[in-house]
N, C-alpha and C. Protein backbone atom coordinates (compact mmCIF):
# COMPACT_ATOMS: atom_id res chain seq x y z
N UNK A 1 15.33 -14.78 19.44
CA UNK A 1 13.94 -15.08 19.14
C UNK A 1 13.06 -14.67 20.32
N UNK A 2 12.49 -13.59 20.04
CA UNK A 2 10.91 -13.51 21.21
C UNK A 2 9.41 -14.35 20.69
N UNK A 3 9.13 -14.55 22.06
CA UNK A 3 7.77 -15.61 21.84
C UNK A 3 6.59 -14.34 21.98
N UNK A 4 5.82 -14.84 21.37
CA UNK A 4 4.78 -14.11 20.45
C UNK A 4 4.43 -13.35 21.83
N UNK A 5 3.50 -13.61 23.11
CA UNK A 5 3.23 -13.61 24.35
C UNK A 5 4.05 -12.18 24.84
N UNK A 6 5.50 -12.52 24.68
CA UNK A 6 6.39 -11.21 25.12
C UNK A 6 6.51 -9.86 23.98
N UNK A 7 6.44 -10.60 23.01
CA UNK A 7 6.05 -9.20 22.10
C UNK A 7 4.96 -8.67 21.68
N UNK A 8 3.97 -9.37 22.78
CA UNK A 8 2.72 -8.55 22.40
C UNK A 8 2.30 -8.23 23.87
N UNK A 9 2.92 -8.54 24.74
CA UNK A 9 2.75 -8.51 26.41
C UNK A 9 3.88 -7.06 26.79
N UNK A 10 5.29 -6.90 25.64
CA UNK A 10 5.59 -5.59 25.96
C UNK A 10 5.08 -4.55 25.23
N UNK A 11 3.87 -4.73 23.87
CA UNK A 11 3.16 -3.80 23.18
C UNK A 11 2.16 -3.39 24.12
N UNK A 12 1.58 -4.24 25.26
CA UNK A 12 0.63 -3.64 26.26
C UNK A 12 1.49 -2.87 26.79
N UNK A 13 2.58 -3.29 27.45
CA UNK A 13 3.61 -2.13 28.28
C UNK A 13 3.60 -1.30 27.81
N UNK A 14 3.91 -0.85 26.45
CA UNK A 14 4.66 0.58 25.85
C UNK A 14 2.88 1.18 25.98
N UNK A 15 1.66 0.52 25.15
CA UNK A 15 0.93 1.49 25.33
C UNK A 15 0.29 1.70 26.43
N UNK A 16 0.43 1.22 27.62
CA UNK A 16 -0.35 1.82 29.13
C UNK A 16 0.78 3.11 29.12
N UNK A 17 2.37 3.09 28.94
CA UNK A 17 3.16 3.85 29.26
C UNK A 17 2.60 5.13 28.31
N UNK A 18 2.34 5.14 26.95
CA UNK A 18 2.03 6.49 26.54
C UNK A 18 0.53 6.91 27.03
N UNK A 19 -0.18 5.81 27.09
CA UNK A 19 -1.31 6.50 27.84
C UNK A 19 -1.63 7.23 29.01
N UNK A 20 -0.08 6.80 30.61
CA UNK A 20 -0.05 7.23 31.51
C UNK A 20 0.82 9.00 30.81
N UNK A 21 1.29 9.38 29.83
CA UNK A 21 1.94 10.28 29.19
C UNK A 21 0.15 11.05 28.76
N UNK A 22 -0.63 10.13 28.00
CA UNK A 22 -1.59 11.46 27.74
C UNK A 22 -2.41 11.67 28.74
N UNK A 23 -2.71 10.78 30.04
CA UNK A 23 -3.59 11.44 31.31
C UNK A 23 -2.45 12.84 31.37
N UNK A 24 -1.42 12.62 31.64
CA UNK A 24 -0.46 13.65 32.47
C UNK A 24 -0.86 14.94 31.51
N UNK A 25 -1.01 14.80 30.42
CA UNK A 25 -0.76 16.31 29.72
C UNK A 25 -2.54 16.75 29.50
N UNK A 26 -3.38 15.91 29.62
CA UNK A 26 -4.40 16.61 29.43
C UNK A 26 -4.66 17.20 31.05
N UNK A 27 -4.34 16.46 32.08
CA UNK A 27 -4.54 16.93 33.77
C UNK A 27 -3.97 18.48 33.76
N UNK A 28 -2.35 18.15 32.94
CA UNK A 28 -2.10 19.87 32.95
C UNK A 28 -2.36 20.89 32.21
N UNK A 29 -3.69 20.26 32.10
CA UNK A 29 -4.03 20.99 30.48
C UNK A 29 -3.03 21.68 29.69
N UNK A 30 -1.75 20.39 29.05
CA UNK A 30 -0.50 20.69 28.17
C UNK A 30 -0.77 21.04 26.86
N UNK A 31 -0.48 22.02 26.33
CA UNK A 31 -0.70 22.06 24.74
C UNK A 31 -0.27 20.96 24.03
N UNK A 32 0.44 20.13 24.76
CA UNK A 32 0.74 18.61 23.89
C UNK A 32 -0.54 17.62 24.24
N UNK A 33 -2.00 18.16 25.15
CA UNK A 33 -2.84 16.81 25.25
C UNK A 33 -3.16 16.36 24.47
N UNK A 34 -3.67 17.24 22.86
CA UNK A 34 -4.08 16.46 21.77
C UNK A 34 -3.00 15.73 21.31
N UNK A 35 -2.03 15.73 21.15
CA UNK A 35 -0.90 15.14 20.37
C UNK A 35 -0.99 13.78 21.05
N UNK A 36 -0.43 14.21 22.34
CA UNK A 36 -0.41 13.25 23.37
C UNK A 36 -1.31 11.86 23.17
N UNK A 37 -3.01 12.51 23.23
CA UNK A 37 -3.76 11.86 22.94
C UNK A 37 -4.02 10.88 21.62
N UNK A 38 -3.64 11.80 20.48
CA UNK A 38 -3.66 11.06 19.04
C UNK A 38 -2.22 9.81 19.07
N UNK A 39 -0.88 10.10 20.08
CA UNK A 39 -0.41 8.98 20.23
C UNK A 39 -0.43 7.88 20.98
N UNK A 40 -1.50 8.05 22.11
CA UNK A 40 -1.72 6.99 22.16
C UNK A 40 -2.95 6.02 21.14
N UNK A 41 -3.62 7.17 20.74
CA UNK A 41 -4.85 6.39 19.97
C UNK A 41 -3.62 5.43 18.68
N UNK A 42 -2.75 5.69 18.30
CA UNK A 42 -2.18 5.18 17.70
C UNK A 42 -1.38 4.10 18.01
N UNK A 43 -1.16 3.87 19.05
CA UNK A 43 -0.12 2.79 19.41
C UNK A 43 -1.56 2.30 19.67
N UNK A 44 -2.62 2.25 20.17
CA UNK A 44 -3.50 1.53 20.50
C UNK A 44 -4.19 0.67 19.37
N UNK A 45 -4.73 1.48 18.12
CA UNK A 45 -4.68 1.30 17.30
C UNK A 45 -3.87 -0.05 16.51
N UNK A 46 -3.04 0.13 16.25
CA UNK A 46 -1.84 -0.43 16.20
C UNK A 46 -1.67 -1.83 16.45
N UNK A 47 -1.92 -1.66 18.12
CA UNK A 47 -1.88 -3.11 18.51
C UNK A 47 -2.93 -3.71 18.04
N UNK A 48 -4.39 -3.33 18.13
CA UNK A 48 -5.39 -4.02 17.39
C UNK A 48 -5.27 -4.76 15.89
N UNK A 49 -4.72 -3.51 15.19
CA UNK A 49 -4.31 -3.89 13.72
C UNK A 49 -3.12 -5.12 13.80
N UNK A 50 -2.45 -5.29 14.66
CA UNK A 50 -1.75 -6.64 14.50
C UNK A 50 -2.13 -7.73 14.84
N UNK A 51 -3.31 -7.54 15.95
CA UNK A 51 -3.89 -8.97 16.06
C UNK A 51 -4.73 -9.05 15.57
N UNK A 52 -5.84 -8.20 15.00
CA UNK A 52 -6.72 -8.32 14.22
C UNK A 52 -6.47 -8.81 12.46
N UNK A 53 -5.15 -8.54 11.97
CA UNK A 53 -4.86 -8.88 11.05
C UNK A 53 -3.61 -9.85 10.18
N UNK A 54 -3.00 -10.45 11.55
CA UNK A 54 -2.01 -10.85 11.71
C UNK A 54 -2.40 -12.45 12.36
N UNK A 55 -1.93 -11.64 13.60
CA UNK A 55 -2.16 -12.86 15.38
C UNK A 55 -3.72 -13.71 14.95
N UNK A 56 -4.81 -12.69 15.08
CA UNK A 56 -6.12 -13.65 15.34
C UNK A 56 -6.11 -14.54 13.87
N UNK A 57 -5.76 -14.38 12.66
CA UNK A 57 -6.19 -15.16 11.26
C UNK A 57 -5.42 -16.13 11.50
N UNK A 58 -4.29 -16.20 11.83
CA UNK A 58 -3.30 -16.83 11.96
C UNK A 58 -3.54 -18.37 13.24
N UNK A 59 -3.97 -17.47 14.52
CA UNK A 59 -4.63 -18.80 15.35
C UNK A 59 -5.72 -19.14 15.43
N UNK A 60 -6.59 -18.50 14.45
CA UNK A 60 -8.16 -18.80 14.06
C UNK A 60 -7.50 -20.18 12.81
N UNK A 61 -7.16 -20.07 12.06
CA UNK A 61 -6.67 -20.62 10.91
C UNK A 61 -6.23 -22.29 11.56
N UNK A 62 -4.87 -22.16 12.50
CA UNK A 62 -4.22 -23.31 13.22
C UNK A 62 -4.97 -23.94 13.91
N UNK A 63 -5.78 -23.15 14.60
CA UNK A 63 -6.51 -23.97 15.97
C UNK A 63 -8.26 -24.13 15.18
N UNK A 64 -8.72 -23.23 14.10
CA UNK A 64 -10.10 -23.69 13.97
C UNK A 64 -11.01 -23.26 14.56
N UNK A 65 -10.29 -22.58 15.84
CA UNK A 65 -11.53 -21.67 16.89
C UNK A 65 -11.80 -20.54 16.54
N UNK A 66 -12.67 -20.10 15.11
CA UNK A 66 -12.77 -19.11 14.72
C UNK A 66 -14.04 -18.04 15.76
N UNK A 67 -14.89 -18.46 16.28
CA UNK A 67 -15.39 -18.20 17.12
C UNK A 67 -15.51 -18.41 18.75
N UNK A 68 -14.32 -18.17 19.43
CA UNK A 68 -13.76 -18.56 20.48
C UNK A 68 -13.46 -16.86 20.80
N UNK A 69 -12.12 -16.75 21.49
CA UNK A 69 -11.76 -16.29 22.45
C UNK A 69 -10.93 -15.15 21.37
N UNK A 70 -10.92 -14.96 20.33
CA UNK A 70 -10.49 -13.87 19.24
C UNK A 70 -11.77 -13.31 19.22
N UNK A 71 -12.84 -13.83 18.61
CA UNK A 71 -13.97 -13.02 18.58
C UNK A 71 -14.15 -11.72 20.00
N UNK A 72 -13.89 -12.56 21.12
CA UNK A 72 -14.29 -11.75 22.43
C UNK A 72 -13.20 -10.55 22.39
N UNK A 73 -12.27 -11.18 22.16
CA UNK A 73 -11.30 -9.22 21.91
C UNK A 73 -11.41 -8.79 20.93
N UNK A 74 -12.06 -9.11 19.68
CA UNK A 74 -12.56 -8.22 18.61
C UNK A 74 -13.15 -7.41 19.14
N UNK A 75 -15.16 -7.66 19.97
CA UNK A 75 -15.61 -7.38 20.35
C UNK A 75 -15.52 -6.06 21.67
N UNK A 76 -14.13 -6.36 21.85
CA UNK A 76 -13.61 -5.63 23.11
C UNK A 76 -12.81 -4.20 22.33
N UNK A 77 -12.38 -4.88 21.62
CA UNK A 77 -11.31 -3.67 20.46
C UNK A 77 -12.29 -2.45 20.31
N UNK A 78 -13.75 -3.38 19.58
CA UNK A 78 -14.51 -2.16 19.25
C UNK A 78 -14.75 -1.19 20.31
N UNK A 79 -15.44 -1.79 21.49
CA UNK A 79 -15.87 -0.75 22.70
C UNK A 79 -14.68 0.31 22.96
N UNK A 80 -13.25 -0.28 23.23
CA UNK A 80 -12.24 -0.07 22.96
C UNK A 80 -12.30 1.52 22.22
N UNK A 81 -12.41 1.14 20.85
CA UNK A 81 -12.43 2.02 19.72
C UNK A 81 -13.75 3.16 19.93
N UNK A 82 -14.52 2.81 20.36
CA UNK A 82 -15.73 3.64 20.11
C UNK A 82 -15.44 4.73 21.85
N UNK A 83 -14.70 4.35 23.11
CA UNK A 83 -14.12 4.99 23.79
C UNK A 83 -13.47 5.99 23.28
N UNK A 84 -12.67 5.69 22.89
CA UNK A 84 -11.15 6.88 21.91
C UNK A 84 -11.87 7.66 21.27
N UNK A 85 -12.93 7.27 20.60
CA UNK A 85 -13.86 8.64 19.94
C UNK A 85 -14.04 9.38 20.32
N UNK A 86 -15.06 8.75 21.74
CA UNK A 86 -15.70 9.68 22.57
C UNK A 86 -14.89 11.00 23.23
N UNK A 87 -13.52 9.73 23.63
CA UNK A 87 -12.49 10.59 24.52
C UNK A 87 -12.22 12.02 23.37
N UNK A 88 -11.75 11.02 22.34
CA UNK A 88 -11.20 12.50 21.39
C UNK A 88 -12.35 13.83 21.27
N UNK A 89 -13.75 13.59 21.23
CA UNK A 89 -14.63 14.56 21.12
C UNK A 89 -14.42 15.52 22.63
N UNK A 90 -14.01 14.58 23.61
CA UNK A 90 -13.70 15.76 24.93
C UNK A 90 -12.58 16.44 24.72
N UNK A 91 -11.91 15.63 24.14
CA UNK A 91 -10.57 16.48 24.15
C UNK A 91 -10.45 17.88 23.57
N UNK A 92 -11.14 17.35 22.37
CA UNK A 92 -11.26 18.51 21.57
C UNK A 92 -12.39 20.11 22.04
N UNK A 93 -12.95 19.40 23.04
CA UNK A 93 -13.93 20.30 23.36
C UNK A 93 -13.79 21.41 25.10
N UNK A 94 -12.67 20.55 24.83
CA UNK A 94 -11.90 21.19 26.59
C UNK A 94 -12.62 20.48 27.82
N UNK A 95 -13.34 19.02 27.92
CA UNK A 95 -14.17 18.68 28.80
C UNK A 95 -13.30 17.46 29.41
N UNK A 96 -12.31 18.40 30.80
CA UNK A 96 -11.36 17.25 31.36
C UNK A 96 -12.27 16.14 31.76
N UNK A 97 -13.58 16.51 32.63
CA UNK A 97 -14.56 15.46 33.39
C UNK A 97 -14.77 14.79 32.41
N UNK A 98 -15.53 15.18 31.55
CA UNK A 98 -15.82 13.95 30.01
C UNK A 98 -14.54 13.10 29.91
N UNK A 99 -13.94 13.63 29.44
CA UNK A 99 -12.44 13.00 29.35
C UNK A 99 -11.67 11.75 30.63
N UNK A 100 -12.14 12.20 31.45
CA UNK A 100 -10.96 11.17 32.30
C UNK A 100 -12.06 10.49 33.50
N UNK A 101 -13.57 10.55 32.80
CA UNK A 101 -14.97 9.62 33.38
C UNK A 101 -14.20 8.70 32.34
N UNK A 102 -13.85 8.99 30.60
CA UNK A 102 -14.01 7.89 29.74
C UNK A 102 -12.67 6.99 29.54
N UNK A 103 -11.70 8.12 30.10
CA UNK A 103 -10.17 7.55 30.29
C UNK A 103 -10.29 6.37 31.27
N UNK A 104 -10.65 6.72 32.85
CA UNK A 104 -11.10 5.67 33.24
C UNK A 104 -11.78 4.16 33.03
N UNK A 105 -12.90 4.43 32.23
CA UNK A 105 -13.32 3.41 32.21
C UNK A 105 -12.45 2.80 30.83
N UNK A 106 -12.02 3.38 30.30
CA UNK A 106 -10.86 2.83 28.85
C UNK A 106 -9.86 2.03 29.96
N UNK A 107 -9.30 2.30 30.50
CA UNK A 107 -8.44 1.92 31.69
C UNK A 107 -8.91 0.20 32.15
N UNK A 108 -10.13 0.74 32.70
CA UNK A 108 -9.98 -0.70 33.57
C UNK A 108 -10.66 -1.34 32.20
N UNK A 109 -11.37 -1.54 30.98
CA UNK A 109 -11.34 -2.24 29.95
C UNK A 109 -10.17 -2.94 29.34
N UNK A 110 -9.24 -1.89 29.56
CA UNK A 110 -7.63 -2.38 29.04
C UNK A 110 -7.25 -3.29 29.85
N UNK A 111 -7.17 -2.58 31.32
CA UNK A 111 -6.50 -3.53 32.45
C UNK A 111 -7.04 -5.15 31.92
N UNK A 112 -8.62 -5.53 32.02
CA UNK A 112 -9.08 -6.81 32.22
C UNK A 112 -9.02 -7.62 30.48
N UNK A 113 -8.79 -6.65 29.36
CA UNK A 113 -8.69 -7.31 28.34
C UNK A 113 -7.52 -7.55 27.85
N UNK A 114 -6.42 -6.85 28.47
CA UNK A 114 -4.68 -7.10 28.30
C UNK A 114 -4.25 -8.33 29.46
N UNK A 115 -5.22 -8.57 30.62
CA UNK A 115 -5.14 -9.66 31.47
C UNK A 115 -5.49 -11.04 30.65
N UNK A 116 -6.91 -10.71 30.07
CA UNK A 116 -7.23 -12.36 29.23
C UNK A 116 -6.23 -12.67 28.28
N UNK A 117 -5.94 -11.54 27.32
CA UNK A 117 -4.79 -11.61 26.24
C UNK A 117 -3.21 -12.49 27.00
N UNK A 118 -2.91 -11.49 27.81
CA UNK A 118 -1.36 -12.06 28.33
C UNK A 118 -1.87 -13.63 28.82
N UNK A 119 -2.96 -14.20 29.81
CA UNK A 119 -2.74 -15.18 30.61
C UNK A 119 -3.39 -16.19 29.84
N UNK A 120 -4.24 -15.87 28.93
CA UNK A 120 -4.54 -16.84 27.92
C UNK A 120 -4.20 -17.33 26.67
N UNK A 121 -4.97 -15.89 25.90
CA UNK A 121 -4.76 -15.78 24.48
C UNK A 121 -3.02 -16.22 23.81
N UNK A 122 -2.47 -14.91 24.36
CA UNK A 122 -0.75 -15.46 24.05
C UNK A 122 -0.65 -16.39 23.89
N UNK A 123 -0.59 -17.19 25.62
CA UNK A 123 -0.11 -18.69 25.84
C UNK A 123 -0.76 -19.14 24.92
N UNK A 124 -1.77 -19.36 24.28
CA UNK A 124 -2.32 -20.52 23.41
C UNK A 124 -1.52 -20.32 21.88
N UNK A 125 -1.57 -18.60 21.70
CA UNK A 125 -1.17 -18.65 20.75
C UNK A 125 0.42 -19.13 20.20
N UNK A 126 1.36 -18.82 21.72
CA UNK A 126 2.67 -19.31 21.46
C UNK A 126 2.62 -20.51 21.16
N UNK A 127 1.56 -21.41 22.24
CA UNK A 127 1.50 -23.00 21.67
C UNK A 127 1.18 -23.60 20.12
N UNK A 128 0.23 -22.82 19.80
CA UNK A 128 -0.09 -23.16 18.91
C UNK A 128 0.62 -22.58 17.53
N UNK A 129 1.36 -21.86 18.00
CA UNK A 129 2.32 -20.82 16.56
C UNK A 129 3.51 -20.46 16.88
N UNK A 130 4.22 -21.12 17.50
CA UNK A 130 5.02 -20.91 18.34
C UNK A 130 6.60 -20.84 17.21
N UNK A 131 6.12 -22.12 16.42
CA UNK A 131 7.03 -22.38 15.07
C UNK A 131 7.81 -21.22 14.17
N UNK A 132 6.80 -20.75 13.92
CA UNK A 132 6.36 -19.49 13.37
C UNK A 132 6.44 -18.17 13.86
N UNK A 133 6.93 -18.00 15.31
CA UNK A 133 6.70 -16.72 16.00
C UNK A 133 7.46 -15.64 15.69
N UNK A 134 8.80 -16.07 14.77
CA UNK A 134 9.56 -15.05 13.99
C UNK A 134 8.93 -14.12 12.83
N UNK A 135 8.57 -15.39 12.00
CA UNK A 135 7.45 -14.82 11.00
C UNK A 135 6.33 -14.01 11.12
N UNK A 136 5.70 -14.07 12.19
CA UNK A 136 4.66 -13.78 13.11
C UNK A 136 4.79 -12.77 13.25
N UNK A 137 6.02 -11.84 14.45
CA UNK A 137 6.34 -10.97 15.06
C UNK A 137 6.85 -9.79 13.77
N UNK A 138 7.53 -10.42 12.60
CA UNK A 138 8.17 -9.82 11.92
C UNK A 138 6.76 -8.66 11.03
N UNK A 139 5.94 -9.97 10.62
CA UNK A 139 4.87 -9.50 9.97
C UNK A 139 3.76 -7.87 11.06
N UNK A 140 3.66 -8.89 11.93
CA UNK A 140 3.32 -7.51 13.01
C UNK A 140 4.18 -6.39 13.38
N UNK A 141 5.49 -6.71 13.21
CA UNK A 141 6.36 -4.91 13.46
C UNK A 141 6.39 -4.19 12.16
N UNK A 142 5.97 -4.90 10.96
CA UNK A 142 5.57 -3.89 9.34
C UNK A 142 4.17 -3.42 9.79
N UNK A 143 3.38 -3.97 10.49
CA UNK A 143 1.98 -3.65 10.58
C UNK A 143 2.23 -1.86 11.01
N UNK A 144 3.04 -2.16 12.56
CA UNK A 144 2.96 -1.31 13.49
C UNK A 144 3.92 -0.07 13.22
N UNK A 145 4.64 0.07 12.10
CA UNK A 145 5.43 1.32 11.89
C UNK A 145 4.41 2.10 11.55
């Protein structure tokens, strides 16, 4: 049995790891940067779609704090999301500077919103769903294929 916290604390791991994979190939300007790039937009993706449709209903539902501390990484997802756009329009346009001004700041957004998630969010949510975290996890790895 993994607690909710570690399987969504090693979904941050895997995607900083493909994202440190698409800085590398767009720096060498690799014919794999777009690819590169569309996989991480996908694992990124991904993770959103499991807490957004999974994790947050689920401890919005138990705990009642429908406007709490889910709303604020909704809110974060989007900026999040509307980054990856941008990024993808550099990508596509050959503009490394565009690209890795917006990689950056995608970066430290991740860094400080995968910090509230792991040291808060999780923990509350293991507490509060902790019962359930099989069900939970199971439902989120159909999300994420």
């Amino acid at each position: 049995m993994s607690s909710i916290k570690e399987f969504m604390t090693q979904d941050h791991r895997d995607c900083d790891e493909i994202f440190a994979q698409m800085e590398d190939a767009v720096a060498s300007k690799s014919a794999e940067a777009l690819s590169k790039f569309e996989a991480f937009q996908d694992a990124l993706t991904n993770h959103f779609k499991m807490e957004e449709t999974v994790l947050f209903p689920m401890f919005e539902q138990k705990t009642g704090m429908t406007q709490g501390p889910t709303q604020v990484m909704v809110m974060e997802h989007e900026q999040m999301r509307e980054l990856l756009s941008k990024m993808q329009d550099a990508i596509e346009s050959n503009d490394n500077d565009k690209f890795f001004g917006l990689s950056e700041t995608l970066m430290i957004l991740m860094q400080q919103h995968n910090m509230k998630e792991e040291q808060m969010l999780y923990t509350m949510a293991q507490q509060h769903l902790g019962e359930d975290a099989d069900h939970i996890i199971s439902r989120m790895r159909t999300i994420a294929q």
